[in-house]
Protein backbone atom coordinates (compact mmCIF):
# COMPACT_ATOMS: atom_id res chain seq x y z
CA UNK A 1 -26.00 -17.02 -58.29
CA UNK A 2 -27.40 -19.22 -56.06
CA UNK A 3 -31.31 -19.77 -55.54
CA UNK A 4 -32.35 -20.16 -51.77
CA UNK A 5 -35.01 -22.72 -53.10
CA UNK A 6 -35.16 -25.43 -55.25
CA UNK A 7 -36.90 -25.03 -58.45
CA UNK A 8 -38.65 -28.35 -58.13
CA UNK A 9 -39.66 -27.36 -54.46
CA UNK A 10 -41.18 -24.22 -55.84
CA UNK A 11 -43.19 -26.19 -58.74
CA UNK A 12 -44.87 -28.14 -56.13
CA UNK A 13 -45.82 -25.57 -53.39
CA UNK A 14 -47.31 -24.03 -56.34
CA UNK A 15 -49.03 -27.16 -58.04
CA UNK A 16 -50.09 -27.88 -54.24
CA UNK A 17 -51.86 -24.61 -53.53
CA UNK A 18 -53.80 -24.24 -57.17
CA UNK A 19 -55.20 -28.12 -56.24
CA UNK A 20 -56.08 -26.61 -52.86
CA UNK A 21 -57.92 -23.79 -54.58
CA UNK A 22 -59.44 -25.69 -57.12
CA UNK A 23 -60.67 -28.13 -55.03
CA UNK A 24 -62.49 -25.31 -52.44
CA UNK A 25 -64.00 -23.68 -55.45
CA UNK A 26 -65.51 -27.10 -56.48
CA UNK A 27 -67.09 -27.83 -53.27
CA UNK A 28 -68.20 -24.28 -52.49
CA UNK A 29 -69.89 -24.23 -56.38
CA UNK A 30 -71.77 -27.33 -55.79
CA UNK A 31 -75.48 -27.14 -54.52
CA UNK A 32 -76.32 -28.38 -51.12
CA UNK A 33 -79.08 -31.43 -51.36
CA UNK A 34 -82.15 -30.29 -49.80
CA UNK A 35 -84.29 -32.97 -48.00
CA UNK A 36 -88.34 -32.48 -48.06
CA UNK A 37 -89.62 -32.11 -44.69
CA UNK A 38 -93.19 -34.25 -44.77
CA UNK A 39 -96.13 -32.15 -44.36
CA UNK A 40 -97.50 -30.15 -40.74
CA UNK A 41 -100.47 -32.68 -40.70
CA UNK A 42 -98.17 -36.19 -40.65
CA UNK A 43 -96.47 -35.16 -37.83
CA UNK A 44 -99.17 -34.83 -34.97
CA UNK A 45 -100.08 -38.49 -36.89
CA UNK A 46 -96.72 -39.77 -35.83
CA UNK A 47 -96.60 -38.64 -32.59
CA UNK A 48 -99.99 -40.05 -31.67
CA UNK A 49 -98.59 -43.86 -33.29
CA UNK A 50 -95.52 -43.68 -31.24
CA UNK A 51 -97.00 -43.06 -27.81
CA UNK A 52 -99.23 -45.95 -28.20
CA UNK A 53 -97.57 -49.39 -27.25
CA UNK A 54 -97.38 -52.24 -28.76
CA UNK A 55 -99.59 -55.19 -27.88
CA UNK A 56 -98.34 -58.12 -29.70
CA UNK A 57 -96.65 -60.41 -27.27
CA UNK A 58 -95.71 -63.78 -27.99
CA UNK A 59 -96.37 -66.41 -25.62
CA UNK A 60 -93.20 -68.72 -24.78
CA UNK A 61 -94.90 -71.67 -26.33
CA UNK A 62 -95.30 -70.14 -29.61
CA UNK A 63 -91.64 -68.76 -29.75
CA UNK A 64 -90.57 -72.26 -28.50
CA UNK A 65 -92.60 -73.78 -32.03
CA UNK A 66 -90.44 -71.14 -34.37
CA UNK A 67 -87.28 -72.10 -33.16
CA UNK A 68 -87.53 -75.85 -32.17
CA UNK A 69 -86.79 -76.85 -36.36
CA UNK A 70 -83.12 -74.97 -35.60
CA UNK A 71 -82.32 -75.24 -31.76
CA UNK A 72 -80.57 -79.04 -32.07
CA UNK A 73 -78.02 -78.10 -34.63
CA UNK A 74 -74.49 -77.40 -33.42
CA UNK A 75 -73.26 -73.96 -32.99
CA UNK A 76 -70.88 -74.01 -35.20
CA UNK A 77 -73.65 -74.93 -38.38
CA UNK A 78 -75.83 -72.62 -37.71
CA UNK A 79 -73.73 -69.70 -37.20
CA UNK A 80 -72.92 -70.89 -41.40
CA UNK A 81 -76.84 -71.26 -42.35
CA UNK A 82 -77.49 -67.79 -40.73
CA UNK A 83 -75.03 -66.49 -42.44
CA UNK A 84 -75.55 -68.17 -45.92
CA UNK A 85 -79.48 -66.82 -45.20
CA UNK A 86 -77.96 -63.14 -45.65
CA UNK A 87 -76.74 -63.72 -48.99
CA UNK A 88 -79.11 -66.32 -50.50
CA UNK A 89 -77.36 -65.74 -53.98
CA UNK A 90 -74.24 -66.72 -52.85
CA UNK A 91 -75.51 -70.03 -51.93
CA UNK A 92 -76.98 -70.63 -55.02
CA UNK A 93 -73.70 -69.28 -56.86
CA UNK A 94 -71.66 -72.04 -54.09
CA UNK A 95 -74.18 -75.01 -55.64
CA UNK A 96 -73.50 -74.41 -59.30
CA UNK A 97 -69.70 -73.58 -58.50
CA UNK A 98 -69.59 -77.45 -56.73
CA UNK A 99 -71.99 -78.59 -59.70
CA UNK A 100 -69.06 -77.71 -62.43
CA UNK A 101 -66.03 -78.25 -60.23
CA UNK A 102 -64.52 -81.65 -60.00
CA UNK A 103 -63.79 -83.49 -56.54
C-alpha cells in the first residue's frame, strides 16, 4: 500500500497548524494596554499654550557668540566631537581603554 503523503510531510502540516493555533490563542488571551487619557480640564490648558507663539528670538550676534568657540575647526573633527558628545561614556570608556593599552 502506498501512502499519497509522506509521513514526515504530514507531521509538519500538523506541528505547523497547532503553532499557528497556539500562537492566536496567546495573543487573543493577552490584555490590551490601556493608556490614561489626562483629565477634561488639561486640555482647554493645552490648547490655549499652543496658540500662543513663542517670543524668544535670538539676535544674530548672540548666536554668532555660541558658536564662534566651534566654527574654526575642520569638518571632518567636529562631525567626531558631535558625535563623541552623544555618547559621553564612550569617550570616557576610549580614555581609559588608551590609558591601559600600549602604543
Amino acid at each position: 500500500m502506498s501512502l499519497p503523503f509522506k509521513p514526515h510531510i504530514i507531521a509538519l502540516l500538523c506541528s505547523a497548524g497547532l503553532l499557528a493555533a497556539a500562537g492566536t490563542l496567546y495573543v487573543q488571551s493577552r490584555t490590551p494596554a490601556t493608556i490614561a487619557e489626562p483629565p477634561a480640564q488639561q486640555a482647554p490648558a493645552l490648547a490655549a499654550s499652543t496658540t500662543q507663539p513663542v517670543a524668544a528670538t535670538y539676535t544674530q550676534a548672540q548666536i554668532d557668540q555660541w558658536v564662534a568657540p566651534i566654527a574654526l575647526y575642520p569638518d571632518s573633527l567636529l562631525s567626531q566631537v558631535l558625535m563623541a558628545s552623544t555618547y559621553p561614556d564612550n569617550v570616557l570608556q576610549a580614555v581609559q581603554w588608551s590609558r591601559i593599552t600600549p602604543r
